[in-house]
C-alpha atoms as a PDB file:
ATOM      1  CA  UNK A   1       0.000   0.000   0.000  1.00  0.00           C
ATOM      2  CA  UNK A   2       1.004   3.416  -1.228  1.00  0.00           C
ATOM      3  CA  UNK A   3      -0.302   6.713   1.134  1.00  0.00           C
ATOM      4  CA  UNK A   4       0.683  10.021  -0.545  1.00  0.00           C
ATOM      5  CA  UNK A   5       0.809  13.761   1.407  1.00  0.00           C
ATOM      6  CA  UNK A   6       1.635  17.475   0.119  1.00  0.00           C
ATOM      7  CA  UNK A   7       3.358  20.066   2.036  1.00  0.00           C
ATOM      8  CA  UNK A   8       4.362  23.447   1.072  1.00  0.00           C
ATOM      9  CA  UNK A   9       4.245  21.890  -2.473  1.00  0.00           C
ATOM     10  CA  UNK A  10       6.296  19.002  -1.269  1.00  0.00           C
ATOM     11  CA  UNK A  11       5.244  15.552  -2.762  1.00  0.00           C
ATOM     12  CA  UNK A  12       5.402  12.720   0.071  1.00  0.00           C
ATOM     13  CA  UNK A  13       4.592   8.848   0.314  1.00  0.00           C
ATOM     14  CA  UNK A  14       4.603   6.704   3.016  1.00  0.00           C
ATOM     15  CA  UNK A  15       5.016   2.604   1.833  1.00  0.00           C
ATOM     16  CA  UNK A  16       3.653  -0.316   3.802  1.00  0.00           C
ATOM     17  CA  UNK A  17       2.789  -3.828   3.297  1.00  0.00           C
ATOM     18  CA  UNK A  18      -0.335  -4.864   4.432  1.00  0.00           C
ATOM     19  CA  UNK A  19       0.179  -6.762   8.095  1.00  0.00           C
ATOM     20  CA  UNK A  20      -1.511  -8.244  10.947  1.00  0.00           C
ATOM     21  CA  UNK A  21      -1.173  -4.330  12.328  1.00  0.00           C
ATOM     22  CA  UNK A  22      -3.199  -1.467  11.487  1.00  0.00           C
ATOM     23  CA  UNK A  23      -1.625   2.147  10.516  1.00  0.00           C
ATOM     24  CA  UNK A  24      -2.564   5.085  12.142  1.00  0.00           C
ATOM     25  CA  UNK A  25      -1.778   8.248  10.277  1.00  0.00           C
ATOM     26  CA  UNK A  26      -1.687  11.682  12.478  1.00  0.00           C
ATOM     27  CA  UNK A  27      -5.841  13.377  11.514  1.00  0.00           C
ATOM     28  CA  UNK A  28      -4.086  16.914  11.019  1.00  0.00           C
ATOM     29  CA  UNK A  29      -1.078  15.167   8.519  1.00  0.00           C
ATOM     30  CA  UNK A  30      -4.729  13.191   7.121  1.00  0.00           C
ATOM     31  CA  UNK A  31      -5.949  16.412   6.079  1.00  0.00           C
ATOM     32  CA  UNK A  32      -2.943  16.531   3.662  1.00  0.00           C
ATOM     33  CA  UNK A  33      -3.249  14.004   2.079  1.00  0.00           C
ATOM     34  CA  UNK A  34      -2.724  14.079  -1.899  1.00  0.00           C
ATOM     35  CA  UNK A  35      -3.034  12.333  -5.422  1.00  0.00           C
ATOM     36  CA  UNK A  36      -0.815   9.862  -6.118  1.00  0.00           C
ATOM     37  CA  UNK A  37       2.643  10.925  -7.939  1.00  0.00           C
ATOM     38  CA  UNK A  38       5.136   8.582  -9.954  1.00  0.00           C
ATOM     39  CA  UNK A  39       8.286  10.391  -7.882  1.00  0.00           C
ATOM     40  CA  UNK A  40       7.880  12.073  -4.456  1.00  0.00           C
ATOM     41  CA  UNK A  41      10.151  14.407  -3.104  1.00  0.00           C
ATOM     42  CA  UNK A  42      10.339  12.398   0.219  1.00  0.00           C
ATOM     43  CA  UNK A  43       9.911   8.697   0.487  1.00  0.00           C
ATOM     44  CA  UNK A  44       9.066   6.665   3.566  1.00  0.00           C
ATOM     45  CA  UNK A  45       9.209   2.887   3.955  1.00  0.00           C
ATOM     46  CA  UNK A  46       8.069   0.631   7.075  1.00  0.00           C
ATOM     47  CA  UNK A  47      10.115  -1.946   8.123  1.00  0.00           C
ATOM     48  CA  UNK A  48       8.404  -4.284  11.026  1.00  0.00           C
ATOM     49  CA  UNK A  49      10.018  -7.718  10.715  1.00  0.00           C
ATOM     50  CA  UNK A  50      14.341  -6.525  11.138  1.00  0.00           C
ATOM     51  CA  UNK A  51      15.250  -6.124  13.779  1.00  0.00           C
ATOM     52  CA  UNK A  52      16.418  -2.169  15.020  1.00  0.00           C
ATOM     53  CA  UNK A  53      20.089  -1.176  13.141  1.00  0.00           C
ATOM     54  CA  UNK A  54      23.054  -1.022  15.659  1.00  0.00           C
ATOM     55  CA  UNK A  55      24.420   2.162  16.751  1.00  0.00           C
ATOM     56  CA  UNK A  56      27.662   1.231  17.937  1.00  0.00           C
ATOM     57  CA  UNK A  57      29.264   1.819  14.511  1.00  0.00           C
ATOM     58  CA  UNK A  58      27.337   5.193  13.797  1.00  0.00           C
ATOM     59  CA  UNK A  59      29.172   8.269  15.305  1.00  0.00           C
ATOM     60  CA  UNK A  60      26.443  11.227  17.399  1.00  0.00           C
ATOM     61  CA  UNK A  61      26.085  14.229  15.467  1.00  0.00           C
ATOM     62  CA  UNK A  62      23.065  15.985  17.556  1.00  0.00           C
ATOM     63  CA  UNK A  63      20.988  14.765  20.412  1.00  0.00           C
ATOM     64  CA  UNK A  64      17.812  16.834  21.873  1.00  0.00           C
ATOM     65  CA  UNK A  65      18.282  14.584  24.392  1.00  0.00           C
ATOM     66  CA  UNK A  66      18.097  15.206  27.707  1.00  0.00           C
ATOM     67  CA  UNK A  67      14.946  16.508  27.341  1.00  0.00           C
ATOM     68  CA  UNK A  68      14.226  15.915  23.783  1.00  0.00           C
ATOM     69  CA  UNK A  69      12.970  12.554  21.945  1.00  0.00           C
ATOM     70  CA  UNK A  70      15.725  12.049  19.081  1.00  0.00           C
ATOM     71  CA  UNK A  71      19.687  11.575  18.336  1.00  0.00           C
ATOM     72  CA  UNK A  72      20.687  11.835  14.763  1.00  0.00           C
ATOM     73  CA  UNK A  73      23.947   9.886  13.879  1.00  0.00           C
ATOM     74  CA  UNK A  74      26.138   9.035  10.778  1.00  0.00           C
ATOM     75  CA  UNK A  75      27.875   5.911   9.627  1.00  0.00           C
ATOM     76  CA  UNK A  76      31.785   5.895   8.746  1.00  0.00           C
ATOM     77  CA  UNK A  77      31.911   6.094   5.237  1.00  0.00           C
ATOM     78  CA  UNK A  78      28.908   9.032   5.084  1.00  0.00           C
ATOM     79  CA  UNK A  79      26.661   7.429   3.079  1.00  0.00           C
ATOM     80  CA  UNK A  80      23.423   7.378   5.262  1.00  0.00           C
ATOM     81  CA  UNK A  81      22.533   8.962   8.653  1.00  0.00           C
ATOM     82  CA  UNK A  82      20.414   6.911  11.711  1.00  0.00           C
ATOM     83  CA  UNK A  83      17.408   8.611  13.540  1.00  0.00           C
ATOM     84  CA  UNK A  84      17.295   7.174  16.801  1.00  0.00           C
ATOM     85  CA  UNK A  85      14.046   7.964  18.482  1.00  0.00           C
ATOM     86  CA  UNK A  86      13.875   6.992  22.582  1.00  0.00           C
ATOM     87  CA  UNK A  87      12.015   7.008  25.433  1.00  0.00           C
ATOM     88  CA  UNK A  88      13.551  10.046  27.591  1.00  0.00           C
ATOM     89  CA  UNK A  89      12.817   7.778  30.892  1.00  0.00           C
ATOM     90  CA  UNK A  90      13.920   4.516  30.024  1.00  0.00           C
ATOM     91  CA  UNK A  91      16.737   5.532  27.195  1.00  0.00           C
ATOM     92  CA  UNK A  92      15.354   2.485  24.988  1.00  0.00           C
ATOM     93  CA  UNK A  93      14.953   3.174  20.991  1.00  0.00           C
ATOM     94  CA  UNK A  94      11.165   2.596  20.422  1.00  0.00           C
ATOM     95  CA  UNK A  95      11.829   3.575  16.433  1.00  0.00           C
ATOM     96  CA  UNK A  96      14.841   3.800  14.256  1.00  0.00           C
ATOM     97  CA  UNK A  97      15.474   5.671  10.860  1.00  0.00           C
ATOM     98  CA  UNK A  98      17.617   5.140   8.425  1.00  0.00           C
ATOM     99  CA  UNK A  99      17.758   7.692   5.555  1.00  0.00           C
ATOM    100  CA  UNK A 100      20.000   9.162   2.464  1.00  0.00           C
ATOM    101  CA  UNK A 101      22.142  12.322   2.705  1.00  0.00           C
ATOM    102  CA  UNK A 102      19.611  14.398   0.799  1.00  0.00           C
ATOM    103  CA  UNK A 103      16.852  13.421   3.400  1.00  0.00           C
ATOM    104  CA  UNK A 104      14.748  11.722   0.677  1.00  0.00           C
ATOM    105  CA  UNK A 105      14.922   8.377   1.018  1.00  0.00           C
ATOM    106  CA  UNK A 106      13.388   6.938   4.352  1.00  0.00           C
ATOM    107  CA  UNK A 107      13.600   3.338   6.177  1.00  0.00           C
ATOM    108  CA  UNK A 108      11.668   3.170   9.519  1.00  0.00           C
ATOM    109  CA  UNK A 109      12.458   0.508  11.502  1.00  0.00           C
ATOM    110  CA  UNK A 110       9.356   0.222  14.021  1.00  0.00           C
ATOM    111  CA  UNK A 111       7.695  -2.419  15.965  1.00  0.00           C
ATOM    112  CA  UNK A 112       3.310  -2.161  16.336  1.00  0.00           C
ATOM    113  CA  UNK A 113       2.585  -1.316  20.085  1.00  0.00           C
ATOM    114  CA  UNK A 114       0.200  -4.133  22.566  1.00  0.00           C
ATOM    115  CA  UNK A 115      -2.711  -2.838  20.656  1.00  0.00           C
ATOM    116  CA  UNK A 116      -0.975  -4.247  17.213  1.00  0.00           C
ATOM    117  CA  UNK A 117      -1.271  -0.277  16.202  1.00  0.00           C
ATOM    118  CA  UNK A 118       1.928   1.258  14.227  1.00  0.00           C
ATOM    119  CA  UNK A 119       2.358   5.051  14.094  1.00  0.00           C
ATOM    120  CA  UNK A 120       5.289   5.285  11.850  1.00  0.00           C
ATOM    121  CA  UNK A 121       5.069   9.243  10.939  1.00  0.00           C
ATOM    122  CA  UNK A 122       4.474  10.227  14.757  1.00  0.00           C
ATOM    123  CA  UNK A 123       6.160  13.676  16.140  1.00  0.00           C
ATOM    124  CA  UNK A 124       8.886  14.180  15.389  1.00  0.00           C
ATOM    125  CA  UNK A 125       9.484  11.311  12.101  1.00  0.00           C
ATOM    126  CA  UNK A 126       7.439  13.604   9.625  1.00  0.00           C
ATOM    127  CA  UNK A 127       8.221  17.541  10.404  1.00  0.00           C
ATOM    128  CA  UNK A 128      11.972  16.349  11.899  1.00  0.00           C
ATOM    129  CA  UNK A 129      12.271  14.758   7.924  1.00  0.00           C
ATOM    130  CA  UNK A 130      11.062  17.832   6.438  1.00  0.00           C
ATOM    131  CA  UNK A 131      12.546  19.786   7.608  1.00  0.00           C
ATOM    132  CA  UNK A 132      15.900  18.092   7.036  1.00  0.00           C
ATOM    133  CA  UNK A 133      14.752  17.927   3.399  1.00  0.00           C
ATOM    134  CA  UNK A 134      14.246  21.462   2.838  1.00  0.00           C
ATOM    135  CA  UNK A 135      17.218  22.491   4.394  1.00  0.00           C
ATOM    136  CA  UNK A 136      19.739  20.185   2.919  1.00  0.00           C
ATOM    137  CA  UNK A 137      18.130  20.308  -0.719  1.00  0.00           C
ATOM    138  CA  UNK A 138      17.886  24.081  -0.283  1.00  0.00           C
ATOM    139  CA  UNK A 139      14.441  24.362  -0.798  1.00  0.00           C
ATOM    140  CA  UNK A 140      13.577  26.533   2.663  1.00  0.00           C
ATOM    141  CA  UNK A 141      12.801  26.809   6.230  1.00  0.00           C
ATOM    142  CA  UNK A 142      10.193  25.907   8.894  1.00  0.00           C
ATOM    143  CA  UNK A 143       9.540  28.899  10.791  1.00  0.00           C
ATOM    144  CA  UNK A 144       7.715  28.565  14.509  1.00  0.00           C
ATOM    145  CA  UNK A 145       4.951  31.054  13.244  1.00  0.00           C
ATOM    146  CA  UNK A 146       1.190  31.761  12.728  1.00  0.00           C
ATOM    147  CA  UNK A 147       0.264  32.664   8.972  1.00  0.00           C
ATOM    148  CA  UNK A 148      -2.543  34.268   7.640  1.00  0.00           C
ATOM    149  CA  UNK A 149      -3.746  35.291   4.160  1.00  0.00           C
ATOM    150  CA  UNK A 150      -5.305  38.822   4.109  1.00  0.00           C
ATOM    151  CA  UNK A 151      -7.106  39.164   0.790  1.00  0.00           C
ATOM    152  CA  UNK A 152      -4.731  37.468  -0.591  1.00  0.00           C
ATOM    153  CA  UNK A 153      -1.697  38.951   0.977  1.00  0.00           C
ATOM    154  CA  UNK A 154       0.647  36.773   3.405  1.00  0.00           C
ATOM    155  CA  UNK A 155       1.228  37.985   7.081  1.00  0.00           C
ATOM    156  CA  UNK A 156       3.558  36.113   9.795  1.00  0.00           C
ATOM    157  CA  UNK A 157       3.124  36.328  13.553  1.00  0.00           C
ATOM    158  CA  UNK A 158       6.316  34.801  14.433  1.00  0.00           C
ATOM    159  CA  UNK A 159       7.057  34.006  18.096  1.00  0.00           C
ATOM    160  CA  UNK A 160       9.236  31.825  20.754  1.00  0.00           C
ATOM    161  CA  UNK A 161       6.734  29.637  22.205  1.00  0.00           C
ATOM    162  CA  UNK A 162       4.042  31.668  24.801  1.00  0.00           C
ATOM    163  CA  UNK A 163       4.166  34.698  22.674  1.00  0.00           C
ATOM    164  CA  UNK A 164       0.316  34.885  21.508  1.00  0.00           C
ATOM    165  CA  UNK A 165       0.367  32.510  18.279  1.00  0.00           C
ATOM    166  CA  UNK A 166      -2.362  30.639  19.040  1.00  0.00           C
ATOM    167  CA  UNK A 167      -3.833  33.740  20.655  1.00  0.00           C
ATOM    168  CA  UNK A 168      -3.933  35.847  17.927  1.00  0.00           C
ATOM    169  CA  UNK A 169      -5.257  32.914  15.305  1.00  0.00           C
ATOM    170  CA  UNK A 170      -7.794  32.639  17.236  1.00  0.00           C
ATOM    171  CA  UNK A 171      -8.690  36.607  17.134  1.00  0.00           C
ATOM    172  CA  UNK A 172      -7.996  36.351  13.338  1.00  0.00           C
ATOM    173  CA  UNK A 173     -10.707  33.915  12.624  1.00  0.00           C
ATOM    174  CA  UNK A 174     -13.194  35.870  13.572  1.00  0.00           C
ATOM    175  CA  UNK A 175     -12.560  37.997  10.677  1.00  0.00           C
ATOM    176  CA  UNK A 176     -14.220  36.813   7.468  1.00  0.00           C
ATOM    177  CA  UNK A 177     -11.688  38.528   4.853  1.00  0.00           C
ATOM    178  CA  UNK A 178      -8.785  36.472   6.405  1.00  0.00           C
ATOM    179  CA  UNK A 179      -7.695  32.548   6.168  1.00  0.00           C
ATOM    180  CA  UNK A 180      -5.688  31.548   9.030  1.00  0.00           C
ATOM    181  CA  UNK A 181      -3.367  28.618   8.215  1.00  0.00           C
ATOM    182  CA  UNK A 182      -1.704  27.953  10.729  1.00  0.00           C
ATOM    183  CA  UNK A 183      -0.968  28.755  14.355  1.00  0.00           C
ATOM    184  CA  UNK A 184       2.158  26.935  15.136  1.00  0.00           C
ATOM    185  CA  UNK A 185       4.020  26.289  11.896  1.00  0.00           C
ATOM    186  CA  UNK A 186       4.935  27.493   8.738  1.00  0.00           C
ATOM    187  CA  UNK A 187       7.068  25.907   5.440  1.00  0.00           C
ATOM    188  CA  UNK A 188       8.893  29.012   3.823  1.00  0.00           C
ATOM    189  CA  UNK A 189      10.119  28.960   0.553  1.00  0.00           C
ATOM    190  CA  UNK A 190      10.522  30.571  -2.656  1.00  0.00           C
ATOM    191  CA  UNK A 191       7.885  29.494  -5.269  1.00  0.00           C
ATOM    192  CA  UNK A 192       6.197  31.318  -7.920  1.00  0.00           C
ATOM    193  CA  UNK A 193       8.908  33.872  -8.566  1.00  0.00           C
ATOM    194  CA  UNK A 194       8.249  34.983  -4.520  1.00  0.00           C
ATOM    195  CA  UNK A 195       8.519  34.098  -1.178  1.00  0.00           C
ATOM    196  CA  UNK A 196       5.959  31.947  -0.312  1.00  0.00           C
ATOM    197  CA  UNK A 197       4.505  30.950   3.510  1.00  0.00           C
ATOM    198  CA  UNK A 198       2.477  27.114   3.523  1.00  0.00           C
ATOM    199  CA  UNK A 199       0.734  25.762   6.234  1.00  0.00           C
ATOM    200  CA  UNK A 200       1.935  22.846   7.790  1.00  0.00           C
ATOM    201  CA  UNK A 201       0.186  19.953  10.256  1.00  0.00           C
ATOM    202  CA  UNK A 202       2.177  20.619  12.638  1.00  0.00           C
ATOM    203  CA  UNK A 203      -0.267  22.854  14.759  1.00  0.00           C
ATOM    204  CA  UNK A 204      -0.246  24.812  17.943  1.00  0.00           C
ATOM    205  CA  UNK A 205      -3.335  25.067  20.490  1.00  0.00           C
ATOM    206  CA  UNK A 206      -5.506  26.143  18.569  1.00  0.00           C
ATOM    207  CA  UNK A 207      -5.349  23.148  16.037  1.00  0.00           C
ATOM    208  CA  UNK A 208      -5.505  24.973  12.920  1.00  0.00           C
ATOM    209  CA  UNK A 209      -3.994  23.446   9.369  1.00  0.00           C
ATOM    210  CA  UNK A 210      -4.686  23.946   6.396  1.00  0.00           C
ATOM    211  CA  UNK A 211      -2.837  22.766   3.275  1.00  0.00           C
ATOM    212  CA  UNK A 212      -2.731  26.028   1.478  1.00  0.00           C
ATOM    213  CA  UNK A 213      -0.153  28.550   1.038  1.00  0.00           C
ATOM    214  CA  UNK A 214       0.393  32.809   0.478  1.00  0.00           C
ATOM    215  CA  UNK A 215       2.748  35.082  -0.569  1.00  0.00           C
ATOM    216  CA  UNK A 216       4.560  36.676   2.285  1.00  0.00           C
ATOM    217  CA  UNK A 217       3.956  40.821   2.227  1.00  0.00           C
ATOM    218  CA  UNK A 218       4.802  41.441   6.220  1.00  0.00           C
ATOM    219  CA  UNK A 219       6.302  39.191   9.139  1.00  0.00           C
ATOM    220  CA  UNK A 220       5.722  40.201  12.645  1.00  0.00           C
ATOM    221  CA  UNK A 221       7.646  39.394  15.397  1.00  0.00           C
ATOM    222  CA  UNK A 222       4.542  39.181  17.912  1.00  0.00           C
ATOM    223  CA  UNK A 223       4.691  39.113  22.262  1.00  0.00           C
ATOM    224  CA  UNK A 224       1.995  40.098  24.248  1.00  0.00           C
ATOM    225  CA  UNK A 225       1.207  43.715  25.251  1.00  0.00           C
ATOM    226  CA  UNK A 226      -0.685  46.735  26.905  1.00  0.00           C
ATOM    227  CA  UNK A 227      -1.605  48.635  23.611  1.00  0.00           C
ATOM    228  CA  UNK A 228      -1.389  47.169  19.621  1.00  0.00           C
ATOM    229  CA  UNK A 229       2.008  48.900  18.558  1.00  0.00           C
ATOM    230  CA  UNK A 230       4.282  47.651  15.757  1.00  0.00           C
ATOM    231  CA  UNK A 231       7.846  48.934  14.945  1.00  0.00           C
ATOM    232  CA  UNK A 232       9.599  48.501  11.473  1.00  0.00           C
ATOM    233  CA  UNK A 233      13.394  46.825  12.332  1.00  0.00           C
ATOM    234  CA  UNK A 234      16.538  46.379  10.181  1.00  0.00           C
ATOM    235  CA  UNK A 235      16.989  43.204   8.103  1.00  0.00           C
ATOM    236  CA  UNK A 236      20.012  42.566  10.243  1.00  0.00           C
ATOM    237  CA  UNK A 237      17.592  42.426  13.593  1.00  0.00           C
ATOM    238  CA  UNK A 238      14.986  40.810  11.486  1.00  0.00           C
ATOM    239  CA  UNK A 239      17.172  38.434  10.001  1.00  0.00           C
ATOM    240  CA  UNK A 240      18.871  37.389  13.472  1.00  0.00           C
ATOM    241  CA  UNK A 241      14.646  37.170  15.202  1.00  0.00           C
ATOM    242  CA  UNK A 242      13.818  34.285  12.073  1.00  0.00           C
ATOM    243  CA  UNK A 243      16.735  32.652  13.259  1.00  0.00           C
ATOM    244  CA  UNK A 244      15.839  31.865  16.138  1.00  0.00           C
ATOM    245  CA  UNK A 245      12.331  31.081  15.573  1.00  0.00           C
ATOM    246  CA  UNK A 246      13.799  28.930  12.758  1.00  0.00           C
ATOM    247  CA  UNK A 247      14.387  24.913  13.232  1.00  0.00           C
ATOM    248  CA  UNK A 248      17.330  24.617  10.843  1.00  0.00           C
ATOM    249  CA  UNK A 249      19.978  21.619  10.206  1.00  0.00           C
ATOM    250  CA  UNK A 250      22.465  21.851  13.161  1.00  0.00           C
ATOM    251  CA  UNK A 251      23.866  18.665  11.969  1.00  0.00           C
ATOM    252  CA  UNK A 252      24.292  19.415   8.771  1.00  0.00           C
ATOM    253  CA  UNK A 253      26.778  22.103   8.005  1.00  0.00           C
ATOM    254  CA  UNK A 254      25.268  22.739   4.274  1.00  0.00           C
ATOM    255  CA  UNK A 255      21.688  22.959   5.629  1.00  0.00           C
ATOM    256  CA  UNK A 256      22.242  25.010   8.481  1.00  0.00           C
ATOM    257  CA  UNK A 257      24.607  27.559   6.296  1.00  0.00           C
ATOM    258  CA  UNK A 258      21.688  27.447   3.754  1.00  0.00           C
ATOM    259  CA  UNK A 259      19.317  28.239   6.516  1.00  0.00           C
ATOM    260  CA  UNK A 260      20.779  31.199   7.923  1.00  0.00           C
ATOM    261  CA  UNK A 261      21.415  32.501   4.362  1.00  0.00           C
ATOM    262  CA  UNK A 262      17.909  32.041   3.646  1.00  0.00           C
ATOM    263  CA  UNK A 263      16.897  34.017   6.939  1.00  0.00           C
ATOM    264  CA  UNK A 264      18.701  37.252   5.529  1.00  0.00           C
ATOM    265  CA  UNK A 265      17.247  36.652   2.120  1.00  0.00           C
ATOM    266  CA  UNK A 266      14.000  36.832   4.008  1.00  0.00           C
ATOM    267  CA  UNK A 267      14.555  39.220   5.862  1.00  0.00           C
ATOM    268  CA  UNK A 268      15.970  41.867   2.931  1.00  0.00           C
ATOM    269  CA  UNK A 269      12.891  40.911   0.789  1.00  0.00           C
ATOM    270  CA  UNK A 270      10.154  41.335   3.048  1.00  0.00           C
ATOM    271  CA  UNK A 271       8.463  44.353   5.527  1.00  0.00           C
ATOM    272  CA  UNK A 272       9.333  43.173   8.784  1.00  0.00           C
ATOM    273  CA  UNK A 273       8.135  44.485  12.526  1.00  0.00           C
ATOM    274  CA  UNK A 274       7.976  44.079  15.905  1.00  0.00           C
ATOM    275  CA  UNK A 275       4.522  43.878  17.366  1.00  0.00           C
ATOM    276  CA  UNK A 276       3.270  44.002  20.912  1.00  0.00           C
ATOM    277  CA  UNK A 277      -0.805  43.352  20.720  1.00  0.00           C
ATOM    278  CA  UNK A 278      -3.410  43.098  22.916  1.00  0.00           C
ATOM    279  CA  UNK A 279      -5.546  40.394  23.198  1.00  0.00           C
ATOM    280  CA  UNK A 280      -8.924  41.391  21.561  1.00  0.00           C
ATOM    281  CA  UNK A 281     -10.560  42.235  17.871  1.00  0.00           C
ATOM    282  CA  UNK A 282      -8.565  45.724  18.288  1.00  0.00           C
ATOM    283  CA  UNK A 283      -5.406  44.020  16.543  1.00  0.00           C
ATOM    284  CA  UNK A 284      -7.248  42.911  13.295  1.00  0.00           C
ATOM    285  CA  UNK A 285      -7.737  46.984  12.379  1.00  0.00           C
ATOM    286  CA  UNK A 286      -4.491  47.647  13.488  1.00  0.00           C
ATOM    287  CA  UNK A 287      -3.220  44.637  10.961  1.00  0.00           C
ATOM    288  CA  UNK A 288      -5.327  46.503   8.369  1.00  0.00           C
ATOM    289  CA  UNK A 289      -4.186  49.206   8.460  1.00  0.00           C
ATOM    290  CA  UNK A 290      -0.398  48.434   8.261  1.00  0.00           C
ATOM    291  CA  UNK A 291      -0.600  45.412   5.714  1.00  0.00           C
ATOM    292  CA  UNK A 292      -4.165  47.381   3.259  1.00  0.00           C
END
């Protein structure tokens, strides 16, 4: 069995034999689910039968461990790099990876759980893989960011986690003219001679995703506030804020360099603020009339 997906223009397919398990595919990564293609960008292949790859010959290249859930390693001769994903209590790899250097090509290892249920694109397989892919093939970035489409015209609300993403999504979709697409995470990348902002399934609170994307006319660096007041910055301070919000390559020195260069290409090409808000309707006029 073949499953295909689309993000931010990205063609995807996930291949599986047909077991004594049943597959349970994530309902926001459902809702992007596409037409079949002859050759996907990213391809994904379940193995249930091997048994999990060693490590002891791969060498550690990142770890979000000791809080996180993965550890990304390469082999000797640099062909291939291991995704080890673990348990952060009991340190014991529940699901193994093994893909290409371009981030294409993907074998997970992965065993059903006691209710013979397999969840082989579970956080972080799918956005961790993206991500990788767009940053090593120099496609773009995933930006921690709300997006909205205001008559047609792109607007970020980019923020470090507790910032108001989810807040102000939730304002914005009480306005009829706008489409919110997403109030955790956005794909940015250039498409259509522009630079383009997708939503992704990888949502925040407020669960919003939508496979759909907009042209990017403003970013704004969003926290929380006493009165709705935005302030243009430099492409230098811009550039440095996407960074951070940014999840590029660290273990890849191509990806990440592309990543960062991609930030100040952002950055020089688009309007750029910093915006405190409050937390009511007020901030949709206020959007207006900056972004109209």
């Amino acid at each position: 069995m073949e499953k295909f997906f689309s993000i931010g223009e990205l063609k995807i397919s996930l291949l599986y034999d047909i077991g004594p398990y049943k597959i349970f595919i994530d309902e926001a990564l459902e809702t992007f689910t596409s037409e079949s293609v002859e050759t996907p960008d990213i391809r994904f292949r379940i193995d249930t039968e091997s048994p999990f790859p060693l490590q002891n010959q791969y060498s550690t290249l990142f770890t979000s461990h000791p809080n996180g859930l993965w550890t990304i390693l390469e082999d000797c001769p640099k062909t291939h790099y291991l995704v080890v994903l673990q348990n952060t209590e009991k340190g014991v790899p529940y699901r193994i990876v093994i893909t290409d250097r371009r981030f294409s090509d993907f074998l997970i290892y992965s065993k059903p759980n006691q209710y013979n249920d397999l969840h082989p694109l579970e956080y972080p397989v799918a956005d961790l893989s993206v991500t990788g892919y767009i940053n090593i093939n120099k496609i773009g970035i995933i930006l921690h960011s709300a997006c909205i489409s205001l008559n047609g015209k792109g607007c970020l609300f980019a923020g470090i986690s507790g910032s108001g993403k989810s807040t102000i999504s939730q304002i914005w979709q009480t306005d009829k003219d706008v489409d919110v697409l997403t109030d955790e995470r956005v794909l940015i990348r250039q498409f259509r001679e522009g630079i383009w902002a997708f939503g992704t399934p990888w949502h925040g609170t407020e669960r919003i995703h939508k496979n759909k994307g907009t042209s990017i006319e403003h970013i704004f660096f969003i926290k929380h506030g006493k009165t709705n007041k935005a302030n243009r910055i430099s492409k230098i301070d811009a550039a440095n804020r996407l960074i951070v919000r940014c999840f590029p390559s660290f273990w890849n020195r191509e990806g990440l360099t592309f990543a960062l260069d991609f930030c100040l290409m952002i950055a020089s090409g688009v309007k750029c603020y910093e915006l405190e808000f409050v937390n009511n309707t007020s901030i949709i006029g206020y959007i207006k009339s900056i972004c109209c």
